[in-house]
C-alpha atoms as a PDB file:
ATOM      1  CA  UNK A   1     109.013 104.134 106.207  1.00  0.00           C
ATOM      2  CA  UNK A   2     105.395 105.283 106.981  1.00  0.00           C
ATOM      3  CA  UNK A   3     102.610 102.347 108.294  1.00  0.00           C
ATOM      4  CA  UNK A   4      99.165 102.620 108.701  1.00  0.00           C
ATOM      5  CA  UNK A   5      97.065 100.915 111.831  1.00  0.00           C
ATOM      6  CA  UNK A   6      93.434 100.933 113.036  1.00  0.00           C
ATOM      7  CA  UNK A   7      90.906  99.279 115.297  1.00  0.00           C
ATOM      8  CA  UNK A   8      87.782  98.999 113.725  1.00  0.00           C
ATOM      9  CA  UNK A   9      84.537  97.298 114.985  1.00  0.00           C
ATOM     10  CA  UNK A  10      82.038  98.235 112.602  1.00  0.00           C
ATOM     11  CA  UNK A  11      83.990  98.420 109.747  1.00  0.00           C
ATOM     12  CA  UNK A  12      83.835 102.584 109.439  1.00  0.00           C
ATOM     13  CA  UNK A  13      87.549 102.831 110.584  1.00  0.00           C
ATOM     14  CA  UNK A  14      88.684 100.105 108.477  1.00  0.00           C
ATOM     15  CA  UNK A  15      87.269 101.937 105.496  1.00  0.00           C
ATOM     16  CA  UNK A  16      88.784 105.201 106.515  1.00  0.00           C
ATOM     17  CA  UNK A  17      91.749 103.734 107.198  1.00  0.00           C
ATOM     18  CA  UNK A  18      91.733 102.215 103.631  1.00  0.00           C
ATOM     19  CA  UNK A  19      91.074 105.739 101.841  1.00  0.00           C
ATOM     20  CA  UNK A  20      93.662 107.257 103.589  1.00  0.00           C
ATOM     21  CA  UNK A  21      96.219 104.567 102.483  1.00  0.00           C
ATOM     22  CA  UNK A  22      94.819 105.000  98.902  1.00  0.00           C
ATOM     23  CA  UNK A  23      95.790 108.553  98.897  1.00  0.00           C
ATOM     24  CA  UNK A  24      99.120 108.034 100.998  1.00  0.00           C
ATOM     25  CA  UNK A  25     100.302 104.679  98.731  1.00  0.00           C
ATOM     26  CA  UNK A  26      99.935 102.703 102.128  1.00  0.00           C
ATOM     27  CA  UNK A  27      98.308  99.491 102.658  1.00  0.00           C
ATOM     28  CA  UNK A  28      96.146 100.227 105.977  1.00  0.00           C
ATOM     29  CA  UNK A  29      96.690  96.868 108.386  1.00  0.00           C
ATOM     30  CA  UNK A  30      94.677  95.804 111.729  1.00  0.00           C
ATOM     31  CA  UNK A  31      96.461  96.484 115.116  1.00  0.00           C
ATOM     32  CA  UNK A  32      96.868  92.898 115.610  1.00  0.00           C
ATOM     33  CA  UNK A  33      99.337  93.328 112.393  1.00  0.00           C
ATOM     34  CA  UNK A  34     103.093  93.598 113.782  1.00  0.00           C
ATOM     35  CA  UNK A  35     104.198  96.561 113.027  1.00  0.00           C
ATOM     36  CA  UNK A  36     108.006  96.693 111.003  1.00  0.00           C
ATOM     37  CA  UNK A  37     110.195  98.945 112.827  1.00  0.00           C
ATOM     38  CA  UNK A  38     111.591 101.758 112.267  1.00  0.00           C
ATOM     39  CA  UNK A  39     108.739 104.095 111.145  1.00  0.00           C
ATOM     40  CA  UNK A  40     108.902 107.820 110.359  1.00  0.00           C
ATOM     41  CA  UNK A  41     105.256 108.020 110.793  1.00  0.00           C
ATOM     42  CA  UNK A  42     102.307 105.643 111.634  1.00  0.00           C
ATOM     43  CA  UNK A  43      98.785 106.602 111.072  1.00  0.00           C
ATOM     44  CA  UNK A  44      96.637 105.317 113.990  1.00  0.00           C
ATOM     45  CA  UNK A  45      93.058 105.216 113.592  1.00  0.00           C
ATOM     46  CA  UNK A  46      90.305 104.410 115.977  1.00  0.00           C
ATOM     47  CA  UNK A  47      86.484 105.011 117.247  1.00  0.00           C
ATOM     48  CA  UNK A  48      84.739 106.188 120.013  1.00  0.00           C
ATOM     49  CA  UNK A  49      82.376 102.369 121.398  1.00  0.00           C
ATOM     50  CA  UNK A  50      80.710 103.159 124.658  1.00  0.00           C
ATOM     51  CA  UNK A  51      81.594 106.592 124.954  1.00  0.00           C
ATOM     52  CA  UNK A  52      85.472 106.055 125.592  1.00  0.00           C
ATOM     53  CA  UNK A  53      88.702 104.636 123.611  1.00  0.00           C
ATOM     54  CA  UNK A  54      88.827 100.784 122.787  1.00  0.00           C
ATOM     55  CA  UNK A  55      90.903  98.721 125.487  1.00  0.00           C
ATOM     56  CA  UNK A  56      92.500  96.913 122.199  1.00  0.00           C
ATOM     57  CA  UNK A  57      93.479 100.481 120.940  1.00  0.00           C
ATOM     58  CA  UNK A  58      95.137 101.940 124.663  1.00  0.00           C
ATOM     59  CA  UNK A  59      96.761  98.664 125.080  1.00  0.00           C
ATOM     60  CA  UNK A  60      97.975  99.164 121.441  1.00  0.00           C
ATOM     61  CA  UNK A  61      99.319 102.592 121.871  1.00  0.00           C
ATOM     62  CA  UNK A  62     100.890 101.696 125.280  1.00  0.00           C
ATOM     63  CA  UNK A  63     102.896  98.755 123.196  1.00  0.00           C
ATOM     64  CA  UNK A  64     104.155 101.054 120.690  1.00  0.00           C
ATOM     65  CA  UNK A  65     108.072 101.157 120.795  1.00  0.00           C
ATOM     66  CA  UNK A  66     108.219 105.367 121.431  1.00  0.00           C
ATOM     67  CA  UNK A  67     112.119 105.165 120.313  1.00  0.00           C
ATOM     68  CA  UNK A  68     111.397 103.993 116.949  1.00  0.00           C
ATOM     69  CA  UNK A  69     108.623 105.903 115.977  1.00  0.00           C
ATOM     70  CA  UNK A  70     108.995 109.515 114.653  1.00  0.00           C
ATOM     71  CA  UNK A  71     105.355 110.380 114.889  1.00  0.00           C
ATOM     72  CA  UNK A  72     101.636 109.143 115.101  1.00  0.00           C
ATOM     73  CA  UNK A  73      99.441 111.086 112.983  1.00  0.00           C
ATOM     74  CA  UNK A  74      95.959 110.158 114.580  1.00  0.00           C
ATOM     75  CA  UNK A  75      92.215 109.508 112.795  1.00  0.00           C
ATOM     76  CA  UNK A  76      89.248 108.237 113.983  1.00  0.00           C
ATOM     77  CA  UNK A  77      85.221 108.309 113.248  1.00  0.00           C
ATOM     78  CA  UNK A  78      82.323 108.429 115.011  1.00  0.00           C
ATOM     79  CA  UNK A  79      78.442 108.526 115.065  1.00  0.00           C
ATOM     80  CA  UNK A  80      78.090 111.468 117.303  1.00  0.00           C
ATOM     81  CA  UNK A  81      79.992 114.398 118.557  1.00  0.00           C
ATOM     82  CA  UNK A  82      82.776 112.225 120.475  1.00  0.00           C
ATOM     83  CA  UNK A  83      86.098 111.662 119.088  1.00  0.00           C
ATOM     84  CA  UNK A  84      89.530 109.405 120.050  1.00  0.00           C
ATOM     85  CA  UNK A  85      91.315 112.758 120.277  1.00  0.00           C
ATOM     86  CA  UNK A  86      91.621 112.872 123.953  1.00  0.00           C
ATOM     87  CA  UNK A  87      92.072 109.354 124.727  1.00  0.00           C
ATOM     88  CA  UNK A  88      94.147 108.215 121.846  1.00  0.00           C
ATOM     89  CA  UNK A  89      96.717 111.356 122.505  1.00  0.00           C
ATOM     90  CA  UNK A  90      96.585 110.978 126.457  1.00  0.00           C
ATOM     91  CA  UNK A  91      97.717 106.650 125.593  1.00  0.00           C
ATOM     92  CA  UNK A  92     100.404 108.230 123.147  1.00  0.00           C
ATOM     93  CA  UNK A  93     101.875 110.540 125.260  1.00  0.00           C
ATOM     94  CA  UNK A  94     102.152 108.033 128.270  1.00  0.00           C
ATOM     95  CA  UNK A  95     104.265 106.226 126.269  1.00  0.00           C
ATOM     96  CA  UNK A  96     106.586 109.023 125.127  1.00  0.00           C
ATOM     97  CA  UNK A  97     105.105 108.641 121.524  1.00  0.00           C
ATOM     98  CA  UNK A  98     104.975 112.364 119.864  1.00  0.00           C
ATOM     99  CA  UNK A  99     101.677 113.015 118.211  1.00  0.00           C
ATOM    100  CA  UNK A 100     101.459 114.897 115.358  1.00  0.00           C
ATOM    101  CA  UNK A 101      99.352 118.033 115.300  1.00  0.00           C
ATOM    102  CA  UNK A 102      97.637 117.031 112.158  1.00  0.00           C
ATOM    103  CA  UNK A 103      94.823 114.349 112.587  1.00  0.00           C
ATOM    104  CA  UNK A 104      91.445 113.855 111.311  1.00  0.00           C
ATOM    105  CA  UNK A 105      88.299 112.820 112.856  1.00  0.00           C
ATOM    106  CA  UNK A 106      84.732 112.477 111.104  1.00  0.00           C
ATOM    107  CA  UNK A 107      81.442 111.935 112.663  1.00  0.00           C
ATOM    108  CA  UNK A 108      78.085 111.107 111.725  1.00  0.00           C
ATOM    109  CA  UNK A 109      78.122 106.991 110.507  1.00  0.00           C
ATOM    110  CA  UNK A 110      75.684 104.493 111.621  1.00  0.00           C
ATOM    111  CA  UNK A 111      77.639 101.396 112.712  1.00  0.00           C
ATOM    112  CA  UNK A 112      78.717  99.097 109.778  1.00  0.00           C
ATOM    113  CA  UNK A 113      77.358 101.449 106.776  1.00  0.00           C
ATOM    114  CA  UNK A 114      80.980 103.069 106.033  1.00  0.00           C
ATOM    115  CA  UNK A 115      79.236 105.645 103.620  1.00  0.00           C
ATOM    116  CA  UNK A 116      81.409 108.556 103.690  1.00  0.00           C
ATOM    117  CA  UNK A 117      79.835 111.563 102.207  1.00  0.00           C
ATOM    118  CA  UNK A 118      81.019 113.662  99.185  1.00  0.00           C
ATOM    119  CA  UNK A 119      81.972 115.856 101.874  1.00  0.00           C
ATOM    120  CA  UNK A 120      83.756 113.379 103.901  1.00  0.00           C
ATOM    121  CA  UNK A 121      85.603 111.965 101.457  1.00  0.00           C
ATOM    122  CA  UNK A 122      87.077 115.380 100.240  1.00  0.00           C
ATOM    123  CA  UNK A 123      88.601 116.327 103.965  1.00  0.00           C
ATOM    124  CA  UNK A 124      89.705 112.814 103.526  1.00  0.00           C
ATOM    125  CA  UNK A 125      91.517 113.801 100.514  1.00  0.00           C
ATOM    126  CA  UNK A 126      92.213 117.373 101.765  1.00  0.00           C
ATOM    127  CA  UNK A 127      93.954 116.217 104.893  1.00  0.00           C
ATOM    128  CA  UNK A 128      96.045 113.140 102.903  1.00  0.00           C
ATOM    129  CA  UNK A 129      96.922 116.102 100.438  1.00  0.00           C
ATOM    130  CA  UNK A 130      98.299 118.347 103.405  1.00  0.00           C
ATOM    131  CA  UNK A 131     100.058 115.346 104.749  1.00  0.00           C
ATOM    132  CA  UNK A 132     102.338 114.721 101.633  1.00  0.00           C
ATOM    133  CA  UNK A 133     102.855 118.470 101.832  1.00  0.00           C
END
C-alpha cells in the first residue's frame, strides 16, 4: 500500500501533492492524517517557510514508524532557489527511514497562487510516470 502526505501553508504543496495523487491513483492527505500502516511507499511533500524545513514537517518525519515503511519518495515547492531536500532527508534518515533517490522539487510560486506552469505540470507528470515504472 502506497500513501501520500504533505504540509502545506500556502496551499502550493497541497496542490502538488494533489497532482501527484491524480497521476499515482492516491488520495494526497494532510500530515495531521494518521497514516495506515504498513506502507511500501509514502510520498512526503513539503516547502521551504523562513528559509528552513517546517517544525510540523521534522516532527512529522521523526514520528514516522521507520520499520513499517519501505520508502519515502520526497517533493516539495518553493518560491526561490531553496528546497526541503536537505532537511526533509537529514529528519528521514535520523529516524532510520530510507529515502528514495527519486524526488521532485519545483520552484518559482508566489504564496497561495498554486499555478503550476505547462512546464511544471509535465515534470509533474514525467516524474509520476517514472515512478510507476
Amino acid at each position: 500500500m502506497d500513501a501520500i502526505r504533505y504540509f502545506s501553508r500556502t496551499g502550493n504543496t497541497k496542490k502538488m501533492a494533489e497532482m501527484i495523487g491524480e497521476q499515482l491513483n492516491l488520495s494526497a492527505k494532510p500530515i495531521s492524517e494518521p497514516i495506515k500502516y504498513p506502507l511500501d511507499t509514502l510520498y512526503l511533500g513539503g516547502a521551504i517557510h523562513m528559509a528552513s524545513l517546517d517544525k510540523e514537517l521534522k516532527q512529522f518525519a521523526a514520528s514516522l514508524d521507520a520499520q513499517q515503511i519501505g520508502q519515502v519518495v520526497m517533493f516539495g515547492t518553493s518560491g526561490g532557489i531553496m528546497s526541503i531536500k536537505k532537511g526533509l532527508k537529514k529528519a528521514l534518515t535520523e529516524n532510520k527511514v530510507k529515502v528514495s533517490s527519486q524526488g521532485l522539487f519545483l520552484h518559482g510560486f508566489a504564496p497561495g497562487k498554486a499555478n503550476f506552469s505547462e512546464k511544471q505540470q509535465g515534470e509533474i507528470k514525467n516524474f509520476t510516470a517514472a515512478l510507476k515504472g
